[in-house]
N, C-alpha and C. Protein backbone atom coordinates (compact mmCIF):
# COMPACT_ATOMS: atom_id res chain seq x y z
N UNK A 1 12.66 -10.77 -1.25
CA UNK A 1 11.24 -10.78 -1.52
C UNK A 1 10.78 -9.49 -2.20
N UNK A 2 11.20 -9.00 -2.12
CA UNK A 2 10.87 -6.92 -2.30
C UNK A 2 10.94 -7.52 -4.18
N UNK A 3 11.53 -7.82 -4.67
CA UNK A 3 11.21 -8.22 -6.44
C UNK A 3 10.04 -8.30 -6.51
N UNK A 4 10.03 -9.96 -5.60
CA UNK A 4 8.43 -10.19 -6.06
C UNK A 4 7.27 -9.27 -5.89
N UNK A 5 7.41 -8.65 -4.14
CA UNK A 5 6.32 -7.67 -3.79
C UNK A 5 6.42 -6.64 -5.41
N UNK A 6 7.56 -6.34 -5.46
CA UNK A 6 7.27 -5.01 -7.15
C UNK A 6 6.24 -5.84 -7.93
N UNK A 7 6.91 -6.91 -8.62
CA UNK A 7 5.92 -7.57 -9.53
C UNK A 7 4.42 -7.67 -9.50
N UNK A 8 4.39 -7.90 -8.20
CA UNK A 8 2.55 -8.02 -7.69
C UNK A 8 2.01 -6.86 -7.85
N UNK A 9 2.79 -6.10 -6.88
CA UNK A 9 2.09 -4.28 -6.76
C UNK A 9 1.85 -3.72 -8.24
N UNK A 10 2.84 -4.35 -9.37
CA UNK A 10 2.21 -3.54 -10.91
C UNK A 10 1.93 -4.31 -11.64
N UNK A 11 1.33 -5.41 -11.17
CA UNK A 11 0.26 -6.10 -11.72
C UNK A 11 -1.03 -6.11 -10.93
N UNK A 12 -1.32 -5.68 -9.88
CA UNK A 12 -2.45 -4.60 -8.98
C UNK A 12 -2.30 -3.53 -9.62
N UNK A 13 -1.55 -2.51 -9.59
CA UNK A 13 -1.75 -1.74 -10.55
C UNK A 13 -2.43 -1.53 -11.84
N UNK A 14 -2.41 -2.36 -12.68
CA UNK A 14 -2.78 -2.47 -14.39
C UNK A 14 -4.61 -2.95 -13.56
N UNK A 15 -4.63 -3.62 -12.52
CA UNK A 15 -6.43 -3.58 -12.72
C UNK A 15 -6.81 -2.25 -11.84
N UNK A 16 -6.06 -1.30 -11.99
CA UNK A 16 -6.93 0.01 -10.87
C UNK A 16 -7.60 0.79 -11.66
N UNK A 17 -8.85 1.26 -11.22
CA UNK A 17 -9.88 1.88 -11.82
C UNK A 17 -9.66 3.37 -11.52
N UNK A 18 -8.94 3.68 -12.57
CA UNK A 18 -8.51 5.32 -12.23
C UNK A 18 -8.56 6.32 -13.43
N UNK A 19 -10.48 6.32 -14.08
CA UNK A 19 -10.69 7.14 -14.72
C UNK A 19 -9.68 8.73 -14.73
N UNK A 20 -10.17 8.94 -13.50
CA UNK A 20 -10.27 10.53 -13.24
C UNK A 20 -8.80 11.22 -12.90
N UNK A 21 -7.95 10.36 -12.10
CA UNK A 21 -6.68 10.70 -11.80
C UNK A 21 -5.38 10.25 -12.96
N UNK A 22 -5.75 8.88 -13.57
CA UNK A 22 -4.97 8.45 -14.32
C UNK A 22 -4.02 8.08 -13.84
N UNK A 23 -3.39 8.12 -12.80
CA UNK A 23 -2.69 7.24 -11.44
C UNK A 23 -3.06 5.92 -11.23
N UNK A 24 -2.46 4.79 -12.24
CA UNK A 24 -2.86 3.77 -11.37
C UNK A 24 -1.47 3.14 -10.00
N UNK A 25 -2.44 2.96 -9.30
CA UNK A 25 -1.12 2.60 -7.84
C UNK A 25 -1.73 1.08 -7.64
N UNK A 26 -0.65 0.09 -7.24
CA UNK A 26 -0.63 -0.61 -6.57
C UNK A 26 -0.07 -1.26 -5.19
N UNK A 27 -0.18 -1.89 -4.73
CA UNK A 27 0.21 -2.45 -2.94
C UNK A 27 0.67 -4.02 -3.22
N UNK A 28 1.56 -4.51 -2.58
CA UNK A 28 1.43 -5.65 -2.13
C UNK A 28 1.86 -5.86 -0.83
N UNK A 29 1.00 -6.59 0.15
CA UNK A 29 1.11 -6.76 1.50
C UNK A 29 1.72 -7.85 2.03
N UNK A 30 2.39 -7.98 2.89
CA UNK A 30 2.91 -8.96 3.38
C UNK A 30 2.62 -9.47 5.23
N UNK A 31 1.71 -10.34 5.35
CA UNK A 31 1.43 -10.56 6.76
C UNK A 31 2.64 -11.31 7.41
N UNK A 32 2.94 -11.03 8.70
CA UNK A 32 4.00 -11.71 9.61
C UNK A 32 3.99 -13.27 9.33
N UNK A 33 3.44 -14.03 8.46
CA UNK A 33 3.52 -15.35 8.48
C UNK A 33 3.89 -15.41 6.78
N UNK A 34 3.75 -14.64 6.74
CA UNK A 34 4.53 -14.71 5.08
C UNK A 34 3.53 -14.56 3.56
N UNK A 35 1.92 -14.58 4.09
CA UNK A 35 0.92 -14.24 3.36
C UNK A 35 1.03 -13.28 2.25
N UNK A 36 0.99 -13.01 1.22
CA UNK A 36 0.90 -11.66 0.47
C UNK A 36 -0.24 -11.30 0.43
N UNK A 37 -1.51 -10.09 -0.13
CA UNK A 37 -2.38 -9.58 -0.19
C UNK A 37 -1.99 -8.34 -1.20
N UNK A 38 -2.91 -7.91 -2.82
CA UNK A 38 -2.83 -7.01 -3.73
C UNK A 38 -3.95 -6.69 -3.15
N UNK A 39 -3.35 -5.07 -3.76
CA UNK A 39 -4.70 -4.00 -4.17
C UNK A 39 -4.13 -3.26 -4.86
N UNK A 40 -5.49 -2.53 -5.54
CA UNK A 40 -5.17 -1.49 -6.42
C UNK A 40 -5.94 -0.40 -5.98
N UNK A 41 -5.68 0.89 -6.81
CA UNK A 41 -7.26 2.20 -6.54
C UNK A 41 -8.25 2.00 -6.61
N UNK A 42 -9.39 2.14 -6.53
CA UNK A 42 -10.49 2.08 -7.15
C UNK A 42 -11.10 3.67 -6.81
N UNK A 43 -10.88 4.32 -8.17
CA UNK A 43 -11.70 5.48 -8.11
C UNK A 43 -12.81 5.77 -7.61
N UNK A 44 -13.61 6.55 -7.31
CA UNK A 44 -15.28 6.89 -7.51
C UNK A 44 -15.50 8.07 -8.03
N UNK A 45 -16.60 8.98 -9.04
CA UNK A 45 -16.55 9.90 -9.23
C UNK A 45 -17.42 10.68 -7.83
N UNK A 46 -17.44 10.26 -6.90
CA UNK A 46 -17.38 11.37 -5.58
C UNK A 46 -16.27 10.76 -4.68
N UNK A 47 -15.87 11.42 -5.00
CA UNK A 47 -14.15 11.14 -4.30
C UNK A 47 -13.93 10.50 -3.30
N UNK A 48 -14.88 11.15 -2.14
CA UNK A 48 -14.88 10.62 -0.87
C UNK A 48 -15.15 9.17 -1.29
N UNK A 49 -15.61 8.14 -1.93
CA UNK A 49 -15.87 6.91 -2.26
C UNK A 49 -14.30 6.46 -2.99
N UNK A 50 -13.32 7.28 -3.25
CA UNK A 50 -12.18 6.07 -3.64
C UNK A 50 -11.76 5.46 -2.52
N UNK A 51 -11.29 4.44 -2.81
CA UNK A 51 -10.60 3.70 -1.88
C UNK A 51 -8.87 3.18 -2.34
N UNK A 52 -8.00 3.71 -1.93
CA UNK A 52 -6.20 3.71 -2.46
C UNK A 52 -5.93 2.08 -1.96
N UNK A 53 -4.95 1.77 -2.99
CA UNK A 53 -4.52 0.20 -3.41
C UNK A 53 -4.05 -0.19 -1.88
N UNK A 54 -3.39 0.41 -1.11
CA UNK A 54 -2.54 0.26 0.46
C UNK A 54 -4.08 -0.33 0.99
N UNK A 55 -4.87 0.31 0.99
CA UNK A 55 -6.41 -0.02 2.33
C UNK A 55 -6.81 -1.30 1.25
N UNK A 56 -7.18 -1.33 0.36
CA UNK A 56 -7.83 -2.31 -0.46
C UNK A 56 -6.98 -3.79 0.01
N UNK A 57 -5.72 -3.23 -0.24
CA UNK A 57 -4.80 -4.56 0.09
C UNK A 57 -5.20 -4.83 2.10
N UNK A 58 -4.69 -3.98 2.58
CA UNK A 58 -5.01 -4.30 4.30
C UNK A 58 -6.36 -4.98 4.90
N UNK A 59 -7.32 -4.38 3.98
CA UNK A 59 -8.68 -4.63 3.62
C UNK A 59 -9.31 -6.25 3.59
N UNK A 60 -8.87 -6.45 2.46
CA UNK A 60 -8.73 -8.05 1.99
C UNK A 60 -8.45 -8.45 3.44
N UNK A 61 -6.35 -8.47 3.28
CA UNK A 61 -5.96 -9.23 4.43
C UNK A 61 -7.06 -9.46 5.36
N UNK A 62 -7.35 -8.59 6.64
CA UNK A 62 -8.09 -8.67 7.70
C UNK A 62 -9.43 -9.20 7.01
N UNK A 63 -10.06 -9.11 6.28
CA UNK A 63 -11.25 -9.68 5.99
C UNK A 63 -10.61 -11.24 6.37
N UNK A 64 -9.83 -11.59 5.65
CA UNK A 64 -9.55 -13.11 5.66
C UNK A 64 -8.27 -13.60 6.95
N UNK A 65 -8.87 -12.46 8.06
CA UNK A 65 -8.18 -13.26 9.08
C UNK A 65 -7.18 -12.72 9.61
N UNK A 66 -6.21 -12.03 8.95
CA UNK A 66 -4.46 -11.50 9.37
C UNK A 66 -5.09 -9.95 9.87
N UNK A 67 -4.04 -9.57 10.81
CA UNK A 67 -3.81 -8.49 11.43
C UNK A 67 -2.96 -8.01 11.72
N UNK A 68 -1.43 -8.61 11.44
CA UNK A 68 -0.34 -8.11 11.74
C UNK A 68 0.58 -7.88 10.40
N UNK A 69 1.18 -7.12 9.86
CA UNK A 69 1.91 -7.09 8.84
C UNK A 69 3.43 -6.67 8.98
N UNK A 70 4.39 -7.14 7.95
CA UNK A 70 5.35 -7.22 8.00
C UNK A 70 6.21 -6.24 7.50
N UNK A 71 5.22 -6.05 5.90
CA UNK A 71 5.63 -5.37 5.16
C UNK A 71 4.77 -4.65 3.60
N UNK A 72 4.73 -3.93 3.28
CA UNK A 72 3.93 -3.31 2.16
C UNK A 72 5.01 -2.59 1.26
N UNK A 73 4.40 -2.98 -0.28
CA UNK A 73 5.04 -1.96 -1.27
C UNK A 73 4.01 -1.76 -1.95
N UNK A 74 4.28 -0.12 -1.87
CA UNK A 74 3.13 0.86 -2.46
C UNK A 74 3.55 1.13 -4.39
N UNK A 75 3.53 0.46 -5.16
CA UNK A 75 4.00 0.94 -6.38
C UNK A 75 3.00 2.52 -7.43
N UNK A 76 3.55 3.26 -8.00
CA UNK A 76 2.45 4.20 -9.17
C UNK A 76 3.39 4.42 -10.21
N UNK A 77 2.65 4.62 -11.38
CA UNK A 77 3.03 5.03 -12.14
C UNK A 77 3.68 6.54 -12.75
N UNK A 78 3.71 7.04 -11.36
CA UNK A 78 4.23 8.47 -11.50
C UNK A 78 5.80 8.39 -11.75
N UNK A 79 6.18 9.41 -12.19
CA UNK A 79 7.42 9.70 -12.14
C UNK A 79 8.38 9.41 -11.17
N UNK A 80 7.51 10.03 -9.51
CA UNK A 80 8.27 10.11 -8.51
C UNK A 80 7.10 9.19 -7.57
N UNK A 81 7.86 8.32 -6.75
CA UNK A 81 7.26 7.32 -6.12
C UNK A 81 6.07 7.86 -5.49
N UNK A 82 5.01 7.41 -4.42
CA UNK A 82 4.29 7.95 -4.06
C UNK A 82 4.25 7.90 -2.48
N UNK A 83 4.29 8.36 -1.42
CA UNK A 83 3.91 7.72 -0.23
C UNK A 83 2.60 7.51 0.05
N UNK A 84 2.32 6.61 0.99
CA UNK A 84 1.00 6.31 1.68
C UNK A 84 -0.14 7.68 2.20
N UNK A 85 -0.57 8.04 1.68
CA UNK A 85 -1.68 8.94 1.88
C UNK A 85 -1.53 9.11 3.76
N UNK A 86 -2.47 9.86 4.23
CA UNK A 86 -2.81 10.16 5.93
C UNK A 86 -3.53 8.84 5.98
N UNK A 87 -4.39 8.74 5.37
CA UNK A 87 -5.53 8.15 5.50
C UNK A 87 -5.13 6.48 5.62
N UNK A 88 -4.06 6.63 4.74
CA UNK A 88 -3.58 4.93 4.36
C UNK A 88 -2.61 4.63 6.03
N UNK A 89 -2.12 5.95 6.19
CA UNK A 89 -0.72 5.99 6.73
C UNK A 89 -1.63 5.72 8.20
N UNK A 90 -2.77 6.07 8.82
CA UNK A 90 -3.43 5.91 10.17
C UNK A 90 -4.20 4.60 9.76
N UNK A 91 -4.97 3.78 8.96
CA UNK A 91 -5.02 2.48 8.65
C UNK A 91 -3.63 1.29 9.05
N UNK A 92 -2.74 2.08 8.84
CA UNK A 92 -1.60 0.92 8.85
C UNK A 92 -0.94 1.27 10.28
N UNK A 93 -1.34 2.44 11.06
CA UNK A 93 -1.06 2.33 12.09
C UNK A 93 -1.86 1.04 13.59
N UNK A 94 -3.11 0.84 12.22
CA UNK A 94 -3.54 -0.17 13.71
C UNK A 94 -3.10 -1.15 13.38
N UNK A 95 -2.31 -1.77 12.36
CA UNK A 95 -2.38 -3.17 11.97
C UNK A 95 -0.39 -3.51 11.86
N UNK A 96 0.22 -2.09 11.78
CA UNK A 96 1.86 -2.13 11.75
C UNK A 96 2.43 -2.30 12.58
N UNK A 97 3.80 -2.40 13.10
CA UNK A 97 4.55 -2.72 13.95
C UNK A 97 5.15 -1.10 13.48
N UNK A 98 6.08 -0.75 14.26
CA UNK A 98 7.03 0.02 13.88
C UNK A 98 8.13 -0.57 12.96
N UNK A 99 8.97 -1.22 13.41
CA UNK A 99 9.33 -2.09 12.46
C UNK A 99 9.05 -2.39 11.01
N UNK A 100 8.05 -2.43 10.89
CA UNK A 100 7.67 -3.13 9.90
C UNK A 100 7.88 -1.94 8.34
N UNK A 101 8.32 -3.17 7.38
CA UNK A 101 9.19 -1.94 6.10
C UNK A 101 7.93 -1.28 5.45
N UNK A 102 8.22 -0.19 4.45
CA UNK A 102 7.55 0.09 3.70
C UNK A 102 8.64 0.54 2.42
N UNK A 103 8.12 0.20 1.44
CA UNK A 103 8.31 0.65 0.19
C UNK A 103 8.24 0.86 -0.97
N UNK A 104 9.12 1.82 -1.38
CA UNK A 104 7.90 3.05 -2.46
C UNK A 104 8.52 2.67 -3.39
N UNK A 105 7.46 2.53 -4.56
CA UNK A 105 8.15 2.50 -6.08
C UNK A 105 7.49 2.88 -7.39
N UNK A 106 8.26 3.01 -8.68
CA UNK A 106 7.98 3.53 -10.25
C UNK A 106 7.89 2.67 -10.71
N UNK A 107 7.90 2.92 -11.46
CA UNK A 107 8.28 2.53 -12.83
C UNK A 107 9.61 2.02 -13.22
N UNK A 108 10.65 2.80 -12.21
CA UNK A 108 11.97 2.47 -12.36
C UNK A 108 12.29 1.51 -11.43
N UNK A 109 11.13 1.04 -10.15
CA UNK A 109 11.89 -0.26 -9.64
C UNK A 109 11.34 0.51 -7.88
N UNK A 110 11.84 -0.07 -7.14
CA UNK A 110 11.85 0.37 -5.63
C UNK A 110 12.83 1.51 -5.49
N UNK A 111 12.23 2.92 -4.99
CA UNK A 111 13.00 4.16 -4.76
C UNK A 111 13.50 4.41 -3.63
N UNK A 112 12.70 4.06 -2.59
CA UNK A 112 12.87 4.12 -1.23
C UNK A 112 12.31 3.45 -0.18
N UNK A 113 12.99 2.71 0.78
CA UNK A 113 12.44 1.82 2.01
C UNK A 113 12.73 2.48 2.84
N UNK A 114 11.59 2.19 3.85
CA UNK A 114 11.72 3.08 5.65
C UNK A 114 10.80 1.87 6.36
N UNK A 115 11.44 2.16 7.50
CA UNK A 115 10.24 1.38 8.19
C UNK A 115 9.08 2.95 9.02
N UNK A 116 7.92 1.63 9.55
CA UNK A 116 6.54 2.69 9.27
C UNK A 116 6.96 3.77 10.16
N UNK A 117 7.81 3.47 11.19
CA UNK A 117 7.98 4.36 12.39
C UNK A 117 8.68 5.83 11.70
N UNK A 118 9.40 5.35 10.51
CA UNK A 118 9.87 6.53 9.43
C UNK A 118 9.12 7.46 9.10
N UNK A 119 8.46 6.38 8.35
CA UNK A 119 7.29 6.75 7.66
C UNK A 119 6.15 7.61 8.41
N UNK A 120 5.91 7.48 9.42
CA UNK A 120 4.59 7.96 10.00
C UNK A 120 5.55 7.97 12.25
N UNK A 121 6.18 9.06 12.21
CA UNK A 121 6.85 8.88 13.64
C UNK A 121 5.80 8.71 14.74
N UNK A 122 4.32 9.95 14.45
CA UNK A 122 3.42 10.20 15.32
C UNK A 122 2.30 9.52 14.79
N UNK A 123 1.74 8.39 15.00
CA UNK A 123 0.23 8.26 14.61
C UNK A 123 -0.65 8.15 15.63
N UNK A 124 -1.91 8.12 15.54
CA UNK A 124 -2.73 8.75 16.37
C UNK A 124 -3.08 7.34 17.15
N UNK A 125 -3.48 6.96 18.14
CA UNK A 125 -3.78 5.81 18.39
C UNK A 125 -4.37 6.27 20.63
N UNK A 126 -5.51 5.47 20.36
CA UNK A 126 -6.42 5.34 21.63
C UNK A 126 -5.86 4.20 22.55
């Protein structure tokens, strides 16, 4: 499945609104029942108002119901893959499993998979 998730995530990508950074990133999500969900960036010129392709995608999902996920690939157009921001990385702590994969990719394809517990060992949680 990880092909297809690439394909989606940089075609989320190509619609991200990323005047200011020139980074466009994309996500594709995958809920425990096999659902996918895109996002892309969406800039703001007061920063605190962007919102990164990972939340946009989680976003959606739970709007329309899902809460558990399986799996996410974060794609950008950078050189070197990107990881999930803090911000993205404590979002996906209420909705992840440990288990559950993540992975990063270019331009050149998928660079690296971890699962989230990798990814994020300590997240904050009540």
């Amino acid at each position: 499945m990880s092909d297809s998730l690439y394909k989606i995530a940089v075609d989320y990508a190509s619609r991200a609104h990323a005047p200011y950074s020139k980074y466009l990133v994309g996500a594709a999500l995958v809920t425990n029942d096999g659902k996918v969900f895109g996002g892309c960036n969406v800039e703001n010129s007061s920063y605190g108002g962007t919102v990164c392709a990972e939340r946009v995608a989680i976003l959606k999902a739970v709007s329309e119901g899902y809460k558990n996920f399986s799996e996410i690939l974060v794609y950008t157009n950078s050189d070197s893959p990107w990881p999930p921001c803090s911000i993205c990385q404590q979002t996906m702590a209420e909705f992840f499993s440990e288990s559950s994969k993540v992975h990063l990719a270019n331009n050149k394809g998928i660079q690296k998979t971890m699962t989230y517990k990798e990814l994020n060992p300590y997240p904050f949680k009540l």
